[in-house]
PDB file of N, CA and C in Angstrom:
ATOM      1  N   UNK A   1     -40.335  10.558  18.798  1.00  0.00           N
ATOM      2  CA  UNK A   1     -40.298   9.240  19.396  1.00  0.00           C
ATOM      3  C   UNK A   1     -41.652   8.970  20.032  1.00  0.00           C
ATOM      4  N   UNK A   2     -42.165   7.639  20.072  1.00  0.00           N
ATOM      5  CA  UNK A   2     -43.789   7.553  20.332  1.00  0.00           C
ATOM      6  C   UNK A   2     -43.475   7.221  21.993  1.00  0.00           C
ATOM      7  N   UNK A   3     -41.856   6.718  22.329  1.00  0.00           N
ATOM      8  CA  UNK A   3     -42.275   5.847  23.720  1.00  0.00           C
ATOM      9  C   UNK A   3     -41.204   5.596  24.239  1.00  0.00           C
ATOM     10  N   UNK A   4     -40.679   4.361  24.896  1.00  0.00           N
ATOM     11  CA  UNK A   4     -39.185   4.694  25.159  1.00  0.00           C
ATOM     12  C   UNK A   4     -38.376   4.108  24.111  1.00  0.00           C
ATOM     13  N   UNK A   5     -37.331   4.181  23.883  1.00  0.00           N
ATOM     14  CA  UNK A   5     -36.524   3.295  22.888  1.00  0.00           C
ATOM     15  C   UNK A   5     -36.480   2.210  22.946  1.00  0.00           C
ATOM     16  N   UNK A   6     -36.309   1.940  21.438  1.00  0.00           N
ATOM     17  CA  UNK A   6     -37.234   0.567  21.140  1.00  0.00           C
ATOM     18  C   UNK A   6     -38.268   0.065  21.177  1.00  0.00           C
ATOM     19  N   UNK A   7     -39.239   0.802  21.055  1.00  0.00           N
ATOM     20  CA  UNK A   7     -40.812   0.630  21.082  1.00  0.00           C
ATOM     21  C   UNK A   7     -40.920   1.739  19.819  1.00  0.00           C
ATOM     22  N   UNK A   8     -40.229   2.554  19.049  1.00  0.00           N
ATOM     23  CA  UNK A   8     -40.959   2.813  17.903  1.00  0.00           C
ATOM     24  C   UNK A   8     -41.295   2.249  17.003  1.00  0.00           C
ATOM     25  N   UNK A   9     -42.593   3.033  16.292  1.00  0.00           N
ATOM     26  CA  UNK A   9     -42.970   2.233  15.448  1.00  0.00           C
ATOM     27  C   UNK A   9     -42.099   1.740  14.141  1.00  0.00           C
ATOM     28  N   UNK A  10     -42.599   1.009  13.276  1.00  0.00           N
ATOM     29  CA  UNK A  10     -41.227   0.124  12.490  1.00  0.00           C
ATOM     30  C   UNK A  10     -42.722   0.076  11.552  1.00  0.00           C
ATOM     31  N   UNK A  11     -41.748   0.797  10.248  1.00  0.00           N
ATOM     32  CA  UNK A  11     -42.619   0.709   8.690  1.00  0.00           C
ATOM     33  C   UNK A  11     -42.708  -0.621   8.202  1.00  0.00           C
ATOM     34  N   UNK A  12     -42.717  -0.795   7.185  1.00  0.00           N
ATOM     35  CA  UNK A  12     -42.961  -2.269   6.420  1.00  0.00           C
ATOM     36  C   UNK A  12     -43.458  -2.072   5.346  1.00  0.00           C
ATOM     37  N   UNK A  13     -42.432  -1.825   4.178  1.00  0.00           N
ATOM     38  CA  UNK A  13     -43.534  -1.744   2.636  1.00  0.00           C
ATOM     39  C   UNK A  13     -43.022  -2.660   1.577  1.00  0.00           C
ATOM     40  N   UNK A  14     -44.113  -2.864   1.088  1.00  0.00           N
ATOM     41  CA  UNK A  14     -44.303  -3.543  -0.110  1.00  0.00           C
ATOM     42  C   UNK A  14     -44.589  -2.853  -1.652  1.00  0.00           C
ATOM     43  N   UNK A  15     -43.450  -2.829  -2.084  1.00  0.00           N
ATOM     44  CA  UNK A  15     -43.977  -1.961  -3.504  1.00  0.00           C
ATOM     45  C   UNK A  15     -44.672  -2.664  -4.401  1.00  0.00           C
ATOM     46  N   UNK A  16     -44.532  -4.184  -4.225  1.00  0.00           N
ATOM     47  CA  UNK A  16     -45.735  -4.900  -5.524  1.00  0.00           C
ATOM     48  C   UNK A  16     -45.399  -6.441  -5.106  1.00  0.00           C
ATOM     49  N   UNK A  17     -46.024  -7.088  -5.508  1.00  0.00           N
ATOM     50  CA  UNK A  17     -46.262  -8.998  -5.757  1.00  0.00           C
ATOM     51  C   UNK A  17     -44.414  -9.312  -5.709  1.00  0.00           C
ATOM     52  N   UNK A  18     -43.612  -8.362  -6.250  1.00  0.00           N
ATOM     53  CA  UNK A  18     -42.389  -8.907  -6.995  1.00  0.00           C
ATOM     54  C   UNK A  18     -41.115  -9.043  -5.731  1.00  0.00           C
ATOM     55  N   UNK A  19     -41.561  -8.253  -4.687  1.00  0.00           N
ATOM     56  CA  UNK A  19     -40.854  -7.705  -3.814  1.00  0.00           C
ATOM     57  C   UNK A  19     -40.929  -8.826  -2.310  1.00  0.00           C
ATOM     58  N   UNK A  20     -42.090  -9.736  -2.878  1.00  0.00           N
ATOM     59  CA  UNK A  20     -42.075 -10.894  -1.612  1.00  0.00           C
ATOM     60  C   UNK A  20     -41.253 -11.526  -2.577  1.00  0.00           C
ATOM     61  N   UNK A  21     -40.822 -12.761  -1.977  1.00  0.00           N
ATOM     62  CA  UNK A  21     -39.575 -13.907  -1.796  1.00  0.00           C
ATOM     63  C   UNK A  21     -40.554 -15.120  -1.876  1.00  0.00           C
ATOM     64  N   UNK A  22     -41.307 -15.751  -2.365  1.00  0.00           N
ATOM     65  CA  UNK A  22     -42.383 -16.665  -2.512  1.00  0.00           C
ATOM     66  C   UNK A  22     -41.830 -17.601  -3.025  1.00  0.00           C
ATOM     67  N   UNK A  23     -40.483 -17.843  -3.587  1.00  0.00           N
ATOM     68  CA  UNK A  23     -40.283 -18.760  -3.545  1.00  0.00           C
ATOM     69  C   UNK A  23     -39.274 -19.308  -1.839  1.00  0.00           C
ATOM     70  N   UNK A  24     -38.515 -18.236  -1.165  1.00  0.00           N
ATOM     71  CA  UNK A  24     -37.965 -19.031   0.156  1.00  0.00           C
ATOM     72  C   UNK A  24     -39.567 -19.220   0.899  1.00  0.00           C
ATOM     73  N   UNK A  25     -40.361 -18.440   1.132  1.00  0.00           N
ATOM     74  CA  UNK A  25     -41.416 -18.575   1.708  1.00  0.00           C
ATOM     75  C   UNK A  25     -42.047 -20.122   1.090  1.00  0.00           C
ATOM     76  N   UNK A  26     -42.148 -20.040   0.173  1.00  0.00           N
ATOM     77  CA  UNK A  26     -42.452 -22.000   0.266  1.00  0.00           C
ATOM     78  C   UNK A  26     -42.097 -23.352   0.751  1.00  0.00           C
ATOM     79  N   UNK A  27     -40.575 -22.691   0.496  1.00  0.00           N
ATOM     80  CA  UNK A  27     -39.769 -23.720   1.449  1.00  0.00           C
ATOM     81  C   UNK A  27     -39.866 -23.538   2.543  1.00  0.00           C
ATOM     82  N   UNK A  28     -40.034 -22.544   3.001  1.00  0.00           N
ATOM     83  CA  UNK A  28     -40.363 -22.768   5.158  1.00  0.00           C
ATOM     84  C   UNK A  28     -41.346 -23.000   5.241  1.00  0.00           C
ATOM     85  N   UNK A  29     -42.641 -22.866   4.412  1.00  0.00           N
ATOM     86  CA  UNK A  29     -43.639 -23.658   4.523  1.00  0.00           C
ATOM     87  C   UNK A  29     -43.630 -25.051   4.424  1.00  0.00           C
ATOM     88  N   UNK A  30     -42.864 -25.516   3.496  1.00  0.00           N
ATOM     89  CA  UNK A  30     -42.849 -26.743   2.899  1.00  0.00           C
ATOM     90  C   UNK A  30     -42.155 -27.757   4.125  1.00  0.00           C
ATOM     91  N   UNK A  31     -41.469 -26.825   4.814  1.00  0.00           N
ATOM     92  CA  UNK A  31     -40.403 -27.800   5.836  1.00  0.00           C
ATOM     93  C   UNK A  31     -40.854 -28.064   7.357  1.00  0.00           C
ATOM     94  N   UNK A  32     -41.988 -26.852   7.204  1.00  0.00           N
ATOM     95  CA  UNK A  32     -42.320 -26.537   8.612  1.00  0.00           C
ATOM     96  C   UNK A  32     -43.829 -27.277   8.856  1.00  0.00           C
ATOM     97  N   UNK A  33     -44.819 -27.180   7.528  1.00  0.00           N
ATOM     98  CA  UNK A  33     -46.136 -27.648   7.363  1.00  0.00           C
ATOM     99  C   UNK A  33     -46.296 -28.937   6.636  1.00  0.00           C
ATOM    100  N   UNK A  34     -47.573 -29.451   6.965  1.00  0.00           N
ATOM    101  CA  UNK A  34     -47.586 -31.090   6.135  1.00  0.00           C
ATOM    102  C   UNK A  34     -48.360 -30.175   4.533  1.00  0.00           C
ATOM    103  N   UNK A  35     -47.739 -30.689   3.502  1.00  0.00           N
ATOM    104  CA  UNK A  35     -47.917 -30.267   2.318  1.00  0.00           C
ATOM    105  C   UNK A  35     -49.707 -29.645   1.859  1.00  0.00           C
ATOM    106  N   UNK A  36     -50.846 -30.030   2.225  1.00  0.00           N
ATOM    107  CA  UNK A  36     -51.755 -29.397   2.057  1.00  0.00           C
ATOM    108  C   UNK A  36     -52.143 -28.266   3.092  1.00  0.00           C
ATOM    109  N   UNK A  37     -51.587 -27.730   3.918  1.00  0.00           N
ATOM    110  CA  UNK A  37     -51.484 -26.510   4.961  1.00  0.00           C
ATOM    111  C   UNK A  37     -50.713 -25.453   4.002  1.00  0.00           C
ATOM    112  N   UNK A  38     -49.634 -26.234   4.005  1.00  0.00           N
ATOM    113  CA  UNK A  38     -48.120 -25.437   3.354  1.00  0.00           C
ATOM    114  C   UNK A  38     -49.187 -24.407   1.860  1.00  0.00           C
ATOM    115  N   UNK A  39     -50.081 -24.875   1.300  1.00  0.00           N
ATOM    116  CA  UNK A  39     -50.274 -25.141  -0.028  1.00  0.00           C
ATOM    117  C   UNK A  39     -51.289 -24.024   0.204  1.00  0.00           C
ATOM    118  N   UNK A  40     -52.311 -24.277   1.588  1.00  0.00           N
ATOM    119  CA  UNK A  40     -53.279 -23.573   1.955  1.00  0.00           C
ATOM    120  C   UNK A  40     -52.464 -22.017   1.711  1.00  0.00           C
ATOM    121  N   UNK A  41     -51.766 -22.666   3.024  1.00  0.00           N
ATOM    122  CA  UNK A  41     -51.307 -20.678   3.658  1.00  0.00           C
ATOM    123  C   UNK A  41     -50.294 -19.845   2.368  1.00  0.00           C
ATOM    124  N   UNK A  42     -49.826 -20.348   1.445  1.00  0.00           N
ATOM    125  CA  UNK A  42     -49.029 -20.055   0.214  1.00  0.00           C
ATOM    126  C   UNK A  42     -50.615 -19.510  -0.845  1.00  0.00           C
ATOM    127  N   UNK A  43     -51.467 -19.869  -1.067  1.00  0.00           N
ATOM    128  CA  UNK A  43     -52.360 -19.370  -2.020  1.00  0.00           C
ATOM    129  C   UNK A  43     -52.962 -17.993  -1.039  1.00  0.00           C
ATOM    130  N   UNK A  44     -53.091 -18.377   0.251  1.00  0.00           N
ATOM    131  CA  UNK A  44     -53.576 -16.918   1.219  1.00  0.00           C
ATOM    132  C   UNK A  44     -52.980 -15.669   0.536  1.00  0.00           C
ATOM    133  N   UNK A  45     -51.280 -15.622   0.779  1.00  0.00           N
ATOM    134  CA  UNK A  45     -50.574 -14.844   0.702  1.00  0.00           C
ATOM    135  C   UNK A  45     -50.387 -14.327  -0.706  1.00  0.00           C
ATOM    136  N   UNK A  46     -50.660 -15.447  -1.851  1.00  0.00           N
ATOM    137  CA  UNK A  46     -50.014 -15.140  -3.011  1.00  0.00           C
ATOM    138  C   UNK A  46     -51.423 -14.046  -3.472  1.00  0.00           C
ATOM    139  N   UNK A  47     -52.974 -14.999  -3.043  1.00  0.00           N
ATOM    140  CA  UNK A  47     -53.792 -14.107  -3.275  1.00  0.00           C
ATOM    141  C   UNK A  47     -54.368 -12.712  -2.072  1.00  0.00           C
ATOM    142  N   UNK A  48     -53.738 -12.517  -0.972  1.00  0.00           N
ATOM    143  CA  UNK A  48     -54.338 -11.401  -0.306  1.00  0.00           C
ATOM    144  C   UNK A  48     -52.847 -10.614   0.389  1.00  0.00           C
ATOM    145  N   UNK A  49     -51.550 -10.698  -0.374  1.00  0.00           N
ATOM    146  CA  UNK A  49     -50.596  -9.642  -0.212  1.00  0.00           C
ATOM    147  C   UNK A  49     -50.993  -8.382  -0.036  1.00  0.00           C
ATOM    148  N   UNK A  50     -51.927  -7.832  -0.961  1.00  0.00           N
ATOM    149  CA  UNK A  50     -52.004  -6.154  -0.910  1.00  0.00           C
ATOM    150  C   UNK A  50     -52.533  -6.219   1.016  1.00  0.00           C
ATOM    151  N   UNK A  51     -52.702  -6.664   1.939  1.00  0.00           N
ATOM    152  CA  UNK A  51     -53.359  -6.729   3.312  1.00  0.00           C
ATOM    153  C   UNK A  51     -52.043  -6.116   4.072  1.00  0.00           C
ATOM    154  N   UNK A  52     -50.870  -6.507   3.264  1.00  0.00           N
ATOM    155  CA  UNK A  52     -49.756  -5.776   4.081  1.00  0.00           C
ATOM    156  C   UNK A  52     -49.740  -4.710   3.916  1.00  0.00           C
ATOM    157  N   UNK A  53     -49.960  -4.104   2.881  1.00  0.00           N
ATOM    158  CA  UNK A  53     -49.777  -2.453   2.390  1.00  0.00           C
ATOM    159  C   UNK A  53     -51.157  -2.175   2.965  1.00  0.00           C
ATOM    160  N   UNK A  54     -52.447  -2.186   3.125  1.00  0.00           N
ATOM    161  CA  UNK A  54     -52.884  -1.743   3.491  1.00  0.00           C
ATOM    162  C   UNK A  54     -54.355  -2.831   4.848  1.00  0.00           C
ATOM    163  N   UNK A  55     -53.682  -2.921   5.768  1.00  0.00           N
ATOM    164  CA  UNK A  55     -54.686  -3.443   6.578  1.00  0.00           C
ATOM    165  C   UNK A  55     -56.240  -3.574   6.869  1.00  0.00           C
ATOM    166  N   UNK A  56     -56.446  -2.823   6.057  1.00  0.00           N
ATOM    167  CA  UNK A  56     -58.141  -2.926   6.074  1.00  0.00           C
ATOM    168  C   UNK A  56     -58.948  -3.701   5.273  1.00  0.00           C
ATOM    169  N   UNK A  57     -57.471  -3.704   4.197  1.00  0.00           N
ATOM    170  CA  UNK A  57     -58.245  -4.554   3.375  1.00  0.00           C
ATOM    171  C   UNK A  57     -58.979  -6.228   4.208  1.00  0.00           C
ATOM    172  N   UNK A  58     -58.045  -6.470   5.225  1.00  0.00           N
ATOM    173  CA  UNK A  58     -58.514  -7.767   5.935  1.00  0.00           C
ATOM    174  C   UNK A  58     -60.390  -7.076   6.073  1.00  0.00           C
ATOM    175  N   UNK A  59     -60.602  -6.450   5.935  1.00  0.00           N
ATOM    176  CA  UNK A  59     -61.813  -6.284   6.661  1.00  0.00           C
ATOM    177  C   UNK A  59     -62.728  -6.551   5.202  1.00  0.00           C
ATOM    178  N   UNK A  60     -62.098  -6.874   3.747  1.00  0.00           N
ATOM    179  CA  UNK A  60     -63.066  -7.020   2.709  1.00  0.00           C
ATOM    180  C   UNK A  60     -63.194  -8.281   2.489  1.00  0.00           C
ATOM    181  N   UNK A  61     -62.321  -9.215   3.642  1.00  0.00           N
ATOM    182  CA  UNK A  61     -62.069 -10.608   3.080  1.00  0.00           C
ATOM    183  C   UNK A  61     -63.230 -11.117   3.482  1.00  0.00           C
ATOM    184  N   UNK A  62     -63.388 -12.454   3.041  1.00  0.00           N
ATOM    185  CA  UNK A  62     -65.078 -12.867   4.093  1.00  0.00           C
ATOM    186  C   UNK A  62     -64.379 -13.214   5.628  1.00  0.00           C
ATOM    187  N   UNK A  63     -65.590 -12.978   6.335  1.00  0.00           N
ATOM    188  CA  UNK A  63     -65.549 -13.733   7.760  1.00  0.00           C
ATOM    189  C   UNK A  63     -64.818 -15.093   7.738  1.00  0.00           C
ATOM    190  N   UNK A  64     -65.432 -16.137   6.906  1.00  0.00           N
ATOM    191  CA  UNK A  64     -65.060 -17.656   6.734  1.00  0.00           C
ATOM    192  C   UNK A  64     -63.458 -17.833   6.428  1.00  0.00           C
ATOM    193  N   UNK A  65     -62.909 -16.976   5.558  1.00  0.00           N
ATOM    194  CA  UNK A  65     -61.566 -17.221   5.518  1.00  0.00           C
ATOM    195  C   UNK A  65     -60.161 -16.285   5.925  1.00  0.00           C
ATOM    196  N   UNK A  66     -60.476 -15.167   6.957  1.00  0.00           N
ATOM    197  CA  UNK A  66     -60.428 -14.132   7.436  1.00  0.00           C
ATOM    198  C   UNK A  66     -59.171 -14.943   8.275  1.00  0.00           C
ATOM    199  N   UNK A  67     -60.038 -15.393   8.918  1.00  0.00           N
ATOM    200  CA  UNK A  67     -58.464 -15.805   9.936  1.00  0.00           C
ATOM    201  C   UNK A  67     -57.610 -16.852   9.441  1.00  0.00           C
ATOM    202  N   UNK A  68     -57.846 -17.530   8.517  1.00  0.00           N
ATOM    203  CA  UNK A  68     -56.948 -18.241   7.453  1.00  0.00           C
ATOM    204  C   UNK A  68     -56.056 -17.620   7.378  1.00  0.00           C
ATOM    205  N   UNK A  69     -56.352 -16.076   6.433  1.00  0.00           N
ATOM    206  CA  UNK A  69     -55.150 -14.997   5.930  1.00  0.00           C
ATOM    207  C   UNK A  69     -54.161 -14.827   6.671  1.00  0.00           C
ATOM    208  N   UNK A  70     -55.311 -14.527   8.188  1.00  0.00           N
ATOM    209  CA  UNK A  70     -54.261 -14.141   9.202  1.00  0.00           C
ATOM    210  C   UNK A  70     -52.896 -14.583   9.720  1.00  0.00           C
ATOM    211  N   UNK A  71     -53.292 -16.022   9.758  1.00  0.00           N
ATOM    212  CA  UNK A  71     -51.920 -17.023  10.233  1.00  0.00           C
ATOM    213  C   UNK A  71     -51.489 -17.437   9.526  1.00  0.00           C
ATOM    214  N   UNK A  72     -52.002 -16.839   7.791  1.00  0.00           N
ATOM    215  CA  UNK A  72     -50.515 -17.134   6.579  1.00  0.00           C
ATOM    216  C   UNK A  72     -49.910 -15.847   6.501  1.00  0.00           C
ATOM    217  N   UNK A  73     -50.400 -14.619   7.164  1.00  0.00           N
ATOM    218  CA  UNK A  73     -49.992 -13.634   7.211  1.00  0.00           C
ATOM    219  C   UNK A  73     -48.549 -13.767   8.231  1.00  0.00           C
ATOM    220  N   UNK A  74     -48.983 -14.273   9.573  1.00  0.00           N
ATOM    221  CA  UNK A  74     -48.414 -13.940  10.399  1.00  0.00           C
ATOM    222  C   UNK A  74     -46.946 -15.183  10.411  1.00  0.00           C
ATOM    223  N   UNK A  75     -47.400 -16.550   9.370  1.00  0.00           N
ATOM    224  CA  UNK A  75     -46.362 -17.164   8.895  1.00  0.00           C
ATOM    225  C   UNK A  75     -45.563 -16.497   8.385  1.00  0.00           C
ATOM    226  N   UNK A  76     -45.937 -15.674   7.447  1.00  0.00           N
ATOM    227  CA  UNK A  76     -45.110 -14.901   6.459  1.00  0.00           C
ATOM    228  C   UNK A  76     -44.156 -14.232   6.851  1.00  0.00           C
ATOM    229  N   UNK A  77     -44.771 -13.415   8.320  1.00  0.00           N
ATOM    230  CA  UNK A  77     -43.448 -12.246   8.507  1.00  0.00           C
ATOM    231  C   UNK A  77     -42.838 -12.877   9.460  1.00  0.00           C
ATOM    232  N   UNK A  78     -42.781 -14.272   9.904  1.00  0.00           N
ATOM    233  CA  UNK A  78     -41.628 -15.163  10.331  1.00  0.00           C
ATOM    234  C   UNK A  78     -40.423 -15.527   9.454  1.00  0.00           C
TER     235      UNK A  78
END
């Protein structure tokens, strides 16, 4: 145990592209964002998924669209 209960850590894997839900994930985009956001943060994810399996990869993205990923990232695991 790292800490007290309920503070361990919690895995999260992704075995491939097939295993996200991209299509409900559009619709909470679609319902929640005005359609060119929705459209933005949906191409983030569809193109920089492998960032979940391995986090560093954020560090190959450019600077300029870096934090883009981030808050389609952090849409995502809403």
């Amino acid at each position: 145990m790292a800490g007290p209960l309920g503070f361990e850590p919690k895995t999260f894997s992704l075995e491939g592209k097939q295993d996200i839900d991209l299509k409900a994930y559009r619709e909470y985009l679609d319902k929640k964002y005005s359609r060119q956001y929705a459209s933005l943060l949906f191409g983030y994810i569809k193109k920089h998924y492998q960032c979940f399996l391995n986090p560093n990869e954020l560090l190959k993205i450019p600077v300029s669209i870096r934090s883009n990923v981030l808050k389609a990232m952090v849409s995502f695991s809403k």
